[in-house]
Protein backbone atom coordinates (compact mmCIF):
# COMPACT_ATOMS: atom_id res chain seq x y z
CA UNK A 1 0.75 13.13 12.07
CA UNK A 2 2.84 14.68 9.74
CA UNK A 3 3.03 18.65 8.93
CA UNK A 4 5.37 20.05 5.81
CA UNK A 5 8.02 22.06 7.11
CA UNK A 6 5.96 25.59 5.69
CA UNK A 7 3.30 24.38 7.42
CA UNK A 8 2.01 27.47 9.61
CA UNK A 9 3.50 31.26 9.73
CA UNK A 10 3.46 31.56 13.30
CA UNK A 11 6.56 32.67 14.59
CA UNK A 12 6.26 30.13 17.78
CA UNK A 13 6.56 27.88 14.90
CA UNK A 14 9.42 29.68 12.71
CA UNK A 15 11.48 28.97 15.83
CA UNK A 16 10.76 25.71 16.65
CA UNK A 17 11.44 25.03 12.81
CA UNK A 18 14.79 27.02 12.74
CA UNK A 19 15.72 24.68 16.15
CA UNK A 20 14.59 21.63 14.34
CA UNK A 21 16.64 22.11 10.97
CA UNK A 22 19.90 23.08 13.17
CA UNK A 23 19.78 20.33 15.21
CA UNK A 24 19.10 18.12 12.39
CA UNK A 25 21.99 19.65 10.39
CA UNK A 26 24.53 19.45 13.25
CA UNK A 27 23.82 16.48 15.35
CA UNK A 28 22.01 14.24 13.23
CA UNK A 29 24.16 14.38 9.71
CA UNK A 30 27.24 16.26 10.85
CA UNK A 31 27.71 14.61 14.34
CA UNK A 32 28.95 18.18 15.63
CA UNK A 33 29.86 17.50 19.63
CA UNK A 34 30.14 21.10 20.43
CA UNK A 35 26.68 22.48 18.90
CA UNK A 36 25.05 23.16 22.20
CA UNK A 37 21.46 23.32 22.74
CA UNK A 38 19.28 23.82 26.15
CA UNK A 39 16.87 21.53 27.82
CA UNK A 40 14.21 23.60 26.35
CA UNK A 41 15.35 23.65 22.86
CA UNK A 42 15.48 19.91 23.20
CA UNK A 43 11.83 19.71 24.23
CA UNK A 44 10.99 22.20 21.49
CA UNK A 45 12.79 19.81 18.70
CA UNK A 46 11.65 16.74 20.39
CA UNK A 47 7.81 17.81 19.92
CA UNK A 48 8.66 19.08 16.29
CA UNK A 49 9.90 16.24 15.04
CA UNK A 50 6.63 14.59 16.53
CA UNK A 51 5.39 16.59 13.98
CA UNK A 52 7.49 15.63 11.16
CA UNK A 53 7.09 11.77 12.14
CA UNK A 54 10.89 11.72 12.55
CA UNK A 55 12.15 9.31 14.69
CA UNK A 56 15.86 9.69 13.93
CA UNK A 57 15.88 13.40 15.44
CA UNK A 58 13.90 12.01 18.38
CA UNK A 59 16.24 9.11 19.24
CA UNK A 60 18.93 11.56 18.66
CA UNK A 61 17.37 14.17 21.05
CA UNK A 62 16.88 11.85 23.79
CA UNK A 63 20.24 10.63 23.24
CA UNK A 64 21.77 14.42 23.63
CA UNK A 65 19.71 14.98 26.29
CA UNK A 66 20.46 11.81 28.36
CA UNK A 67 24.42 13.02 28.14
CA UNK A 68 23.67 16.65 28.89
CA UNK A 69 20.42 16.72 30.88
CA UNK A 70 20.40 13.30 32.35
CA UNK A 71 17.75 14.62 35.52
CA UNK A 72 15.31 16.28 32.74
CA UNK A 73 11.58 14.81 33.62
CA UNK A 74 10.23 16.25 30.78
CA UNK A 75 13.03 13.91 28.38
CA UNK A 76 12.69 11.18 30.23
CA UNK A 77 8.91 11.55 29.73
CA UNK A 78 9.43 12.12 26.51
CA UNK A 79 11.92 8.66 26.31
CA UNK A 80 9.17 6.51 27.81
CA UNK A 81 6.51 7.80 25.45
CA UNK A 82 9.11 7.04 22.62
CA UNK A 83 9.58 3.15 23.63
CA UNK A 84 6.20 3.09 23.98
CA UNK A 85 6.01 3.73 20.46
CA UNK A 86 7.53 0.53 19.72
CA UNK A 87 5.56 -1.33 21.78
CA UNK A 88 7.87 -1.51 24.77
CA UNK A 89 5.28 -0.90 27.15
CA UNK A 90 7.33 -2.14 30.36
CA UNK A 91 10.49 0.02 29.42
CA UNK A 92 8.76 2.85 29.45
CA UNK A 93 6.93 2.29 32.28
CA UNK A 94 10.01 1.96 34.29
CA UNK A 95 10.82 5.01 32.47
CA UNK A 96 7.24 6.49 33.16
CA UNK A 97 7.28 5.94 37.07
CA UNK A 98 10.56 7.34 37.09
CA UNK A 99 9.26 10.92 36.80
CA UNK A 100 8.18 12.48 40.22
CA UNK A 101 6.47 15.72 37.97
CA UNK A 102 3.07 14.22 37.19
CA UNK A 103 2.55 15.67 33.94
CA UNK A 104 -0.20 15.42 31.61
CA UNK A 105 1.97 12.86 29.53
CA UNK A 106 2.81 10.79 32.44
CA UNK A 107 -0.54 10.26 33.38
CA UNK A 108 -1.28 9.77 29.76
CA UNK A 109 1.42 6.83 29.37
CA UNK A 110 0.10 5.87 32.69
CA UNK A 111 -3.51 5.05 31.31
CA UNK A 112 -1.88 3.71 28.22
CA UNK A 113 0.37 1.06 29.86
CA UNK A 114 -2.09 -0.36 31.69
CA UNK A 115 -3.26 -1.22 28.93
CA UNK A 116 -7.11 0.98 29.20
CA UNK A 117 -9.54 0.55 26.75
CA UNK A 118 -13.08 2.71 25.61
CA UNK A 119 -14.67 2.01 28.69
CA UNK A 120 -16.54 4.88 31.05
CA UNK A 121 -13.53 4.76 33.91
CA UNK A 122 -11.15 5.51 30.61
CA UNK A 123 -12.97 8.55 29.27
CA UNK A 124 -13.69 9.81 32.67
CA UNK A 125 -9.71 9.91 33.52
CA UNK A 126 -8.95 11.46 30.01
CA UNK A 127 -11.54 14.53 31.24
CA UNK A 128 -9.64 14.44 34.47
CA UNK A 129 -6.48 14.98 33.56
CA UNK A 130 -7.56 17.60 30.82
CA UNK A 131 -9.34 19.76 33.34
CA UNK A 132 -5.89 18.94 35.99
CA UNK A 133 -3.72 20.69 33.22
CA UNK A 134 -2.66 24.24 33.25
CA UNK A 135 -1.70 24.04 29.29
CA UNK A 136 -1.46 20.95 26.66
CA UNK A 137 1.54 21.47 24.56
CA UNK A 138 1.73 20.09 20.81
CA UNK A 139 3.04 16.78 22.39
CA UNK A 140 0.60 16.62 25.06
CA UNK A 141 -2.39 17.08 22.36
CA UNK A 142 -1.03 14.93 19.51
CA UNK A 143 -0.96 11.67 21.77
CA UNK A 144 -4.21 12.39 23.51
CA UNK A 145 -5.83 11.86 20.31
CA UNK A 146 -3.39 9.47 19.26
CA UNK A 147 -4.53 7.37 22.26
CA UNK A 148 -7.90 8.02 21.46
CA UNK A 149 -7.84 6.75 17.54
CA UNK A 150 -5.98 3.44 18.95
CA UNK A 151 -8.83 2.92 21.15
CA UNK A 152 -11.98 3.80 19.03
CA UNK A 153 -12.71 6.55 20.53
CA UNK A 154 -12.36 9.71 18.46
CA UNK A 155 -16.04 10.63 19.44
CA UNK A 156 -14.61 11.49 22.38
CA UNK A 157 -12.29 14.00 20.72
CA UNK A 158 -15.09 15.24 19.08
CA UNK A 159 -17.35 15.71 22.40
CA UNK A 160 -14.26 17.36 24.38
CA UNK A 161 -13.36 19.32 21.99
CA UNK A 162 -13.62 22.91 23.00
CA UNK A 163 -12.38 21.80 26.51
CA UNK A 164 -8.94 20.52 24.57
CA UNK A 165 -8.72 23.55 22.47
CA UNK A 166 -9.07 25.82 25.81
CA UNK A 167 -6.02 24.30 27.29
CA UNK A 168 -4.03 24.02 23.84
CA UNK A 169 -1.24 26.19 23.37
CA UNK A 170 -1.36 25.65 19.61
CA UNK A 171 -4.64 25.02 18.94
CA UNK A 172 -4.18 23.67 15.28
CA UNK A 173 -1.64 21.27 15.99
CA UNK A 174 -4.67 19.27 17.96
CA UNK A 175 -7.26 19.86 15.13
CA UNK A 176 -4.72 18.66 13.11
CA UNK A 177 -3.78 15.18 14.79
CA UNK A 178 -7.75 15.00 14.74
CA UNK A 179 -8.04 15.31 10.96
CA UNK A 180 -5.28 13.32 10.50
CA UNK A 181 -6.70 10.37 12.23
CA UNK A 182 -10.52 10.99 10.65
CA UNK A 183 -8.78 10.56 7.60
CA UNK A 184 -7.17 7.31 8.76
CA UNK A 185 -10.32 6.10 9.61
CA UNK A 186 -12.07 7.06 6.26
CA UNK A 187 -14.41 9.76 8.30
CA UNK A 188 -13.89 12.07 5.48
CA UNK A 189 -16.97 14.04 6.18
CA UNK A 190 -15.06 15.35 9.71
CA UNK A 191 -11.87 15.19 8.09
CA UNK A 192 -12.76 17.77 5.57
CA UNK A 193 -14.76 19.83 7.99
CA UNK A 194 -11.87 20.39 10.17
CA UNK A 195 -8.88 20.99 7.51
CA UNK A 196 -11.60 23.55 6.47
CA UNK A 197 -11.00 25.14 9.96
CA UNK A 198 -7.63 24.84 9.29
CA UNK A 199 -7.15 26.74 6.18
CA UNK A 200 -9.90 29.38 7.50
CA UNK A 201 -7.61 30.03 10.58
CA UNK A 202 -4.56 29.90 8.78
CA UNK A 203 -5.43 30.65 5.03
CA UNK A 204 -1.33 31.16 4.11
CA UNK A 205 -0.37 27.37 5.39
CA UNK A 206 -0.08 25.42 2.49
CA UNK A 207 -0.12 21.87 3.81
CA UNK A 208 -3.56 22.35 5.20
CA UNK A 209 -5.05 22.88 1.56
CA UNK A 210 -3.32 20.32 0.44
CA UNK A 211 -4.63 17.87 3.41
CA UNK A 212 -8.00 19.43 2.42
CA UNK A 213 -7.84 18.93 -1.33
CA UNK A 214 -6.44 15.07 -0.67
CA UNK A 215 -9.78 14.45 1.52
CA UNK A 216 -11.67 16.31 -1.30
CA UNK A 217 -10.35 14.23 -3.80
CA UNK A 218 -11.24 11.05 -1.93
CA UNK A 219 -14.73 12.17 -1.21
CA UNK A 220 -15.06 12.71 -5.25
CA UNK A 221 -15.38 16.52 -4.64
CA UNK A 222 -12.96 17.18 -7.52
CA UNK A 223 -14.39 20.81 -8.08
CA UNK A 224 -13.64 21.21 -4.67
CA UNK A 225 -10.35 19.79 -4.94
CA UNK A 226 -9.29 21.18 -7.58
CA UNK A 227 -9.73 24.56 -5.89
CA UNK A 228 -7.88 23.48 -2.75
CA UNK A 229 -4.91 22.76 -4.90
CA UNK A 230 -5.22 26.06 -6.55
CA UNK A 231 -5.36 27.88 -3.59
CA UNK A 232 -1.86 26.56 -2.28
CA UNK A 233 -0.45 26.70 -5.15
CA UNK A 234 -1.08 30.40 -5.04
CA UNK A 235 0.90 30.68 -2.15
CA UNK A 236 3.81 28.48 -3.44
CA UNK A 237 3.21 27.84 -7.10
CA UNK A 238 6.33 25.47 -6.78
CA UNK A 239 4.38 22.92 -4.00
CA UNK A 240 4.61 19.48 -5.42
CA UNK A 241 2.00 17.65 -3.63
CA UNK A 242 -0.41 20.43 -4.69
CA UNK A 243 0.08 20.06 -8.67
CA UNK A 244 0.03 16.37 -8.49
CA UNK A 245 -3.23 16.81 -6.76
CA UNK A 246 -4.02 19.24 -9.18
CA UNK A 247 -3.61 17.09 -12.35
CA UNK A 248 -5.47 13.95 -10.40
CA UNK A 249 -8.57 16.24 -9.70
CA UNK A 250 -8.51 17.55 -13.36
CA UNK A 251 -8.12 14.31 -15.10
CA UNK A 252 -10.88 12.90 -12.61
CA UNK A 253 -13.47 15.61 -12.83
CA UNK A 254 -13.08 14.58 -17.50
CA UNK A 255 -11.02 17.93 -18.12
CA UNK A 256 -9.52 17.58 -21.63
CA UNK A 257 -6.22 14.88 -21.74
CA UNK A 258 -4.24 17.52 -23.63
CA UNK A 259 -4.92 19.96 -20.16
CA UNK A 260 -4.42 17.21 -17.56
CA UNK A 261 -0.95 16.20 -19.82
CA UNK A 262 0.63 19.74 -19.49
CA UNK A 263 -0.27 19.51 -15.83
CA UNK A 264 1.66 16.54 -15.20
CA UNK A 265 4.70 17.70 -17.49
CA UNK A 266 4.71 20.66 -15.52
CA UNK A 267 5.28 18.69 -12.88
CA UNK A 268 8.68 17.06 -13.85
CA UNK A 269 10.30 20.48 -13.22
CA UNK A 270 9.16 20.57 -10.00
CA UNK A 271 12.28 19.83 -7.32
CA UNK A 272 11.87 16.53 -5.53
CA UNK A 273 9.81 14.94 -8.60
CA UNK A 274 10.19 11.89 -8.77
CA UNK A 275 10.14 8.30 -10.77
CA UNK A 276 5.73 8.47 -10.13
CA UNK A 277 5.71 12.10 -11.23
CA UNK A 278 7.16 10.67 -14.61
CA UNK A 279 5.25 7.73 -14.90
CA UNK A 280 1.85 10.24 -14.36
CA UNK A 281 3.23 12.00 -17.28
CA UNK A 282 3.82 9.01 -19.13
CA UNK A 283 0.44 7.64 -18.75
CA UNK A 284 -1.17 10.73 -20.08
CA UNK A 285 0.81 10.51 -23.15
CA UNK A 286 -0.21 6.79 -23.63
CA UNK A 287 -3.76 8.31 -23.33
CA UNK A 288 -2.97 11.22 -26.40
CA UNK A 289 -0.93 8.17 -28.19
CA UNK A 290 2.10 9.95 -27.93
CA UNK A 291 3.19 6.28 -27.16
CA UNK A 292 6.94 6.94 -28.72
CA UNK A 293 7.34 9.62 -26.52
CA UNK A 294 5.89 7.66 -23.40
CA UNK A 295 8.63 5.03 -24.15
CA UNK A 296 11.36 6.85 -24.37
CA UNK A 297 10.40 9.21 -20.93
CA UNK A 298 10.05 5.84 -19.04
CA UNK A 299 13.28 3.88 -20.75
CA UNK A 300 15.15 7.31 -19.18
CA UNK A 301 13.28 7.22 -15.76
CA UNK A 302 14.25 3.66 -15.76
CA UNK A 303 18.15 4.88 -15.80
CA UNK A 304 17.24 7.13 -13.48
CA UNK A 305 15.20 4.91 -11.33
CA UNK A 306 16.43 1.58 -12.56
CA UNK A 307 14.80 -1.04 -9.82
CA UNK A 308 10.86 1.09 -9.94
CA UNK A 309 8.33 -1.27 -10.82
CA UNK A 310 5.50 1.31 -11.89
CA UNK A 311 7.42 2.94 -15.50
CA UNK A 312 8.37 -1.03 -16.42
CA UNK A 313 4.41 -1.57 -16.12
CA UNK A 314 4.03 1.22 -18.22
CA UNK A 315 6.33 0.24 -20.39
CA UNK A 316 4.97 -3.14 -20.82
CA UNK A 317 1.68 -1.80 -21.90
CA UNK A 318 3.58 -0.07 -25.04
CA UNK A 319 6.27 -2.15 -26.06
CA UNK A 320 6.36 -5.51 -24.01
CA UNK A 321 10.00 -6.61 -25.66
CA UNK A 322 11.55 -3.13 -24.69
CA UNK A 323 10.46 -3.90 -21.33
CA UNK A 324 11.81 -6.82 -21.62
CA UNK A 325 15.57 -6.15 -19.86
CA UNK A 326 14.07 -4.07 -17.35
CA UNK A 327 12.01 -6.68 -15.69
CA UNK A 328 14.91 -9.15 -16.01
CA UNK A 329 17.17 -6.77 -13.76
CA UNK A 330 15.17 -6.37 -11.31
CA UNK A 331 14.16 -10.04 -11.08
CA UNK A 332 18.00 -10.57 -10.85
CA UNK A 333 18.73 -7.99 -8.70
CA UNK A 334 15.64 -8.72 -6.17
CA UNK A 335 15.96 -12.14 -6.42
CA UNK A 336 12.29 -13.13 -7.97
CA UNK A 337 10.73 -16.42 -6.96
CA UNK A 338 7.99 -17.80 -8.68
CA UNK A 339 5.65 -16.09 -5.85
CA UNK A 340 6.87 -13.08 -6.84
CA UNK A 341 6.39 -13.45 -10.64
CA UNK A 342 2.77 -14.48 -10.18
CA UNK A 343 2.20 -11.84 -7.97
CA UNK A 344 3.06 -9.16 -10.78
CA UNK A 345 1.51 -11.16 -13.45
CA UNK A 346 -1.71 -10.89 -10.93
CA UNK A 347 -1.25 -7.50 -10.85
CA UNK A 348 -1.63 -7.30 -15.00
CA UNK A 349 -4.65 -9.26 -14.79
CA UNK A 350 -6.46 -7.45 -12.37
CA UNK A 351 -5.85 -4.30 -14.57
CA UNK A 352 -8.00 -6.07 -17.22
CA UNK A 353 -4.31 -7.14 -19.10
CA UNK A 354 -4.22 -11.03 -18.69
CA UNK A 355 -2.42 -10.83 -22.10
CA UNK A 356 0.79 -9.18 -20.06
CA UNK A 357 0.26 -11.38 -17.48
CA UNK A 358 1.00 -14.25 -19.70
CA UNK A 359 4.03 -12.64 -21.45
CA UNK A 360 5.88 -11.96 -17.78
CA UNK A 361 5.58 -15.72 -15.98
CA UNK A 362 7.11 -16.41 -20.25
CA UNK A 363 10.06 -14.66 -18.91
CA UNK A 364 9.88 -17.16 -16.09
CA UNK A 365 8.77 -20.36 -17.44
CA UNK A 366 11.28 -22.68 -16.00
CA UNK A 367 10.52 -21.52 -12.65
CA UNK A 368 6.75 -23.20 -13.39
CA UNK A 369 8.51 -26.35 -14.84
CA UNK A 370 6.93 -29.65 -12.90
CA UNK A 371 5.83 -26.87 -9.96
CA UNK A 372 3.08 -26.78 -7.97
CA UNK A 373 1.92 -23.66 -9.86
CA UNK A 374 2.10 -24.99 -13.04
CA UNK A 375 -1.39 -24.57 -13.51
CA UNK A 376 -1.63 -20.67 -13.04
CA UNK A 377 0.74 -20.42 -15.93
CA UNK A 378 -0.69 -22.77 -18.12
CA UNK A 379 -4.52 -21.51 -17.72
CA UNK A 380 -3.03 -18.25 -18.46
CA UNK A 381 -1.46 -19.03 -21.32
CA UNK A 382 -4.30 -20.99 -22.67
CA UNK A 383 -6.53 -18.10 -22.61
CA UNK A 384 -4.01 -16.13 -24.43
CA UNK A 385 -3.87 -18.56 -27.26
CA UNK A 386 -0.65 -20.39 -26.42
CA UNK A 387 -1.29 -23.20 -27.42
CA UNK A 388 2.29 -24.80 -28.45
CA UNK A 389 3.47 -23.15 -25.72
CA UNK A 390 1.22 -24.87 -23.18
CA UNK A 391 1.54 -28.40 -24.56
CA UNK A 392 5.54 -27.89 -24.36
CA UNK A 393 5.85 -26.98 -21.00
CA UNK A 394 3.06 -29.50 -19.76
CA UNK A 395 5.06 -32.04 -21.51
CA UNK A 396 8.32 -31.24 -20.41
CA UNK A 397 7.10 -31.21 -16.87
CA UNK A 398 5.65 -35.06 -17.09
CA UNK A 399 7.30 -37.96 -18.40
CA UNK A 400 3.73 -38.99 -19.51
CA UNK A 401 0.73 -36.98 -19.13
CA UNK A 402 -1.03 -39.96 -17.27
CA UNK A 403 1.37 -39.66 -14.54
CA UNK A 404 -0.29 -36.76 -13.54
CA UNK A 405 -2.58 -39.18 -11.70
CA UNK A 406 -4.98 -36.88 -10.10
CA UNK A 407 -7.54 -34.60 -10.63
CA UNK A 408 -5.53 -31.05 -11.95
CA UNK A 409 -8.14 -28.67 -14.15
CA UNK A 410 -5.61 -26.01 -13.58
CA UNK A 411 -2.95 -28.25 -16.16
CA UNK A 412 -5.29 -31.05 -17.87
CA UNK A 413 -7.69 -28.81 -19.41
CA UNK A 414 -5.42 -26.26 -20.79
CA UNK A 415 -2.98 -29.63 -22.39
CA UNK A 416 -5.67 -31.23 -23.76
CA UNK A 417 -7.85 -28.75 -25.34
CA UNK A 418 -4.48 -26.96 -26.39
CA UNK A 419 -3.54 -30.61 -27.93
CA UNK A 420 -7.16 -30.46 -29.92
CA UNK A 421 -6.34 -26.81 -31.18
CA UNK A 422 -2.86 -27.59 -32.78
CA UNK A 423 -4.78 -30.48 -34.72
CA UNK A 424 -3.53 -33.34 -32.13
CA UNK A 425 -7.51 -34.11 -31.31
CA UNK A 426 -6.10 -38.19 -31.73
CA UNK A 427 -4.11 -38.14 -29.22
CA UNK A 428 -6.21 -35.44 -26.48
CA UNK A 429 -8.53 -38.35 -27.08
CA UNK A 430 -6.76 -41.17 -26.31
CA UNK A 431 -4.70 -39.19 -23.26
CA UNK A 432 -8.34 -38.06 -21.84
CA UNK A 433 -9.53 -41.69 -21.84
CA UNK A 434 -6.39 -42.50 -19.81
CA UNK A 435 -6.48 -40.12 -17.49
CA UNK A 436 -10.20 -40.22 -16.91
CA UNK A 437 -9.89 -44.18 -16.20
CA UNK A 438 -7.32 -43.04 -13.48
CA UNK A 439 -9.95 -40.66 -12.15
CA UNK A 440 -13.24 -43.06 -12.08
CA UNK A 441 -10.28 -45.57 -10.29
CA UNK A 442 -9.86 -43.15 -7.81
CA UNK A 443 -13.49 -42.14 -7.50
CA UNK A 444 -14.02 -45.92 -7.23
CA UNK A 445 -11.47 -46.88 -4.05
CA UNK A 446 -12.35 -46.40 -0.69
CA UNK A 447 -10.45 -43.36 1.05
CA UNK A 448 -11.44 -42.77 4.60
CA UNK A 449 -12.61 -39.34 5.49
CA UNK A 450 -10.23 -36.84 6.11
CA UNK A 451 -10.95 -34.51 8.88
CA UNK A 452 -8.00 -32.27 7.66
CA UNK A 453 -10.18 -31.45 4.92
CA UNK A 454 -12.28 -29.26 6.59
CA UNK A 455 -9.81 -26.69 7.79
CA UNK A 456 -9.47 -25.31 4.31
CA UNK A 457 -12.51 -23.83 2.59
CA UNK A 458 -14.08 -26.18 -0.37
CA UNK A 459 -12.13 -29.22 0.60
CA UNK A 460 -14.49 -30.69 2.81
CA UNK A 461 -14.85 -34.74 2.23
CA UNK A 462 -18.09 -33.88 0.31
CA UNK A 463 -17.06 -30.75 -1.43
CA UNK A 464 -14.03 -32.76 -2.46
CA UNK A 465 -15.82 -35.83 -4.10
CA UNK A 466 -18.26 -33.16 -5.67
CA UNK A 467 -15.14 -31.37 -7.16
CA UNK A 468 -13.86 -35.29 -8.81
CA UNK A 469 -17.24 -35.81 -9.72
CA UNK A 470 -17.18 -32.98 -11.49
CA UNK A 471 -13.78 -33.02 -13.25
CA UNK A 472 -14.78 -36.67 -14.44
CA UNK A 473 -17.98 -35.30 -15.91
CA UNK A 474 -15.90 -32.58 -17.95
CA UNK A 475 -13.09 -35.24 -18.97
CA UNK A 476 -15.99 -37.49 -20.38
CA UNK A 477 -17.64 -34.08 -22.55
CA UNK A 478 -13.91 -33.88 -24.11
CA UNK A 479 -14.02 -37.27 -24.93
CA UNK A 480 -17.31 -37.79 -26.39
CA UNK A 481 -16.82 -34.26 -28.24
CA UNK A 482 -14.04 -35.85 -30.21
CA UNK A 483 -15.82 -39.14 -30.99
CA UNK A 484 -18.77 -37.59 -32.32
CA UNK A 485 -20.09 -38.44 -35.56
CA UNK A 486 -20.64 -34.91 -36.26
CA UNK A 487 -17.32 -32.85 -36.32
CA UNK A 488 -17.75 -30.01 -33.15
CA UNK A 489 -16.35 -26.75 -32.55
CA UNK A 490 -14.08 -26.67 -29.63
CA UNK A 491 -15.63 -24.16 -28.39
CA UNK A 492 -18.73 -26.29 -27.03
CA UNK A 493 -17.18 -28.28 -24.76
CA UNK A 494 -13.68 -26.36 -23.71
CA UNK A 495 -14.23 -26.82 -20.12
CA UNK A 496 -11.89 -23.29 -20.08
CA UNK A 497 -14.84 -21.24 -22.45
């Protein structure tokens, strides 16, 4: 659970904010040995930066604290809940059993390390040690439902509600943590419902409409949304987070491109905007065609921001040579492997641009030379209508096609239609008669069954022969395509159509 640091305009919370950003500023980055700070204000930052999801300030609490308050329960509670955090379940419960005080955190970590589940026993403790409890602090309320939401059991947040909220001493700090993890769990319905609270209790925190318009905008309330966003950006017309959501609702709910546009460019003056800020903007412009201007913005994020992947997509869509270098650094500099090319080029084609796809594993070709992959590039390339360039590499990864020896659509179909559209039918013909006498010889032998085969879906011993089959049947169309008396379009019988 995360809050910004403007999150709420109580002045419990000014303080604990003020403690925060001091101890941050003189322990964590200036390594100040004489700053002093009490077992309280320790406790105080601890829970804060909770909050904030910072775990540097947290080690580095504990870490103060162990030097200067090395009998503190409430840190050492505070340590164990921390390992437990990474999964160190037996360090902190040596930690855990440590602490004589019995708090509502101990118990907590108590229930957790044993490793309880959603069972009756579980949810009647959790009401046990809510109704034991004087108060629940911000920490004491934030893993409660954390523990919940690991164990399924947020309806149980939702039933003992109220008798949380009596004992909180910061009541939306728990509804919160709740919201947060409805969201997690795509419950958007409660999500909203409760950030709702949350800006109706505290109409002046900005993070809360901007939680609220993020569920909004997820639910496809962009009306709603949009409003969200334009209420905290009336109390800080310079929140980030609130124009970006701004522009998404607008260009969602069909608002005009030239509108959505300024939005985004609006943006870019924004402190802390950042490489996907400009690459929003960019993609509005590609939308006006203002592609000129979209180029240069993301060539000068790219100096900026030289190793981001999203402005070189961009990019690629406008001027695929200009994107050229880009790609080639960061393949350099991240040290690409041919998994990683085809996972971009996948990327492409599931945005409907097989056409980029095919111009990025170009970059890479020799990594697809006589690979096992070969056949994702040159199916790719075949549908793009590279032709010479699919007969060249297939070639120059076989010393004769025949040798391929085996059943490959992936790399024989693309070569030898590929071979029929450069005019070469003569010799597609006479390599597809080769290779599909190697096929019917294999179809022909004896194999015994392999029980390997059935551990990996569609390579069962019968799905297997019904695959050959198959790719024999579709060899023998080529062939008796190009021996017909009557000249045929390539187009009936491309196995790849």
């Amino acid at each position: 659970m995360t809050m910004d640091d403007n999150t709420n305009g109580s002045g419990g919370e000014d303080s604990r904010q003020g403690l925060y950003n001091e101890f941050e500023s003189e322990i964590v980055k200036a390594g100040n040995t004489e700053a002093y700070f009490d077992e309280t204000d320790l406790i105080e930052i601890f829970d804060y930066a909770s909050d904030m999801d910072n775990y540097i300030v947290k080690m580095e609490v504990l870490l103060y604290g162990a030097r200067h308050y090395p009998a503190s329960e409430a840190l050492a509670t505070r340590r164990a809940w921390f390992y437990s955090s990474f999964g160190e379940m037996e360090a902190a419960a040596d930690v855990n059993n440590r602490v004589s005080n019995g708090g509502f955190l101990n118990r907590l970590l108590t229930l957790r390390a044993e490793g309880a589940t959603d069972t009756p026993e579980t949810r009647r403790r959790l009401e046990e040690m809510v109704d034991a409890s004087t108060e629940l602090g911000d920490e004491d309320v934030i893993q409660l439902v954390d523990f919940c939401a690991e164990n399924g059991m947020l309806d149980w947040v939702e039933t003992n509600r109220r008798r949380v909220e009596a004992k909180s001493t910061y009541t939306p700090t728990f509804i919160y943590e709740y919201a947060d993890r409805a969201e997690d769990i795509s419950d958007l319905t409660t999500a909203q419902r409760l950030f709702e609270e949350l800006t109706m209790m505290e109409p002046f925190t900005i993070d809360f409409w901007v939680r609220l318009a993020g569920v909004q905008l997820a639910s496809g309330d962009y009306d709603d949304a949009l409003a969200s966003a334009e209420y905290a950006l009336a109390v800080d017309a310079g929140c980030l987070e609130a124009m970006r959501l701004k522009g998404r609702a607008m260009y969602r709910r069909g608002d005009t491109k030239e509108e959505v546009s300024r939005v985004f460019k609006a943006i870019l003056d924004l402190r802390d905007a950042n490489d996907a800020d400009a690459s929003a903007y960019a993609a509005t412009l590609i939308e006006l065609g203002r592609n000129d201007e979209a180029a240069a913005l993301l060539e000068q994020t790219l100096a900026a921001y030289p190793m981001s992947q999203l402005p070189i997509d961009l990019l690629m869509n406008i001027d695929f040579t200009r994107a050229t270098p880009h790609i080639l650094r960061v393949a350099e500099q991240a040290s690409f492997t041919r998994e990683t090319v085809m996972a971009w080029a996948k990327e492409h084609i599931s945005n409907g641009r097989p056409d980029i796809a095919a111009l990025i594993v170009g970059l890479f070709r020799d990594k697809f030379v006589a690979s096992p992959d070969l056949g994702f590039l040159t199916e790719l390339w075949y549908i793009n209508k590279m032709y010479q360039e699919t007969v060249d590499i297939v070639e120059e990864s076989f010393v004769e096609f025949t040798d391929l020896g085996r059943p490959d659509p992936g790399v024989a179909f693309p070569y030898l239609m590929s071979l029929v559209r450069t005019g070469r039918a003569a010799k597609a013909l006479e390599l597809s008669r080769r290779h599909l006498s190697d096929i019917e010889k294999i179809l022909q032998s004896p194999h015994p069954i392999d029980a390997r085969g059935f551990l990996t879906p569609g390579t069962s011993p019968s799905a297997t022969a019904c695959l050959d089959i198959g790719y024999a049947t579709l060899l023998r169309s080529i062939i008796n395509a190009l021996t017909s008396s009557s000249p045929m379009s390539p187009d009936t019988y491309d196995p790849m159509s």
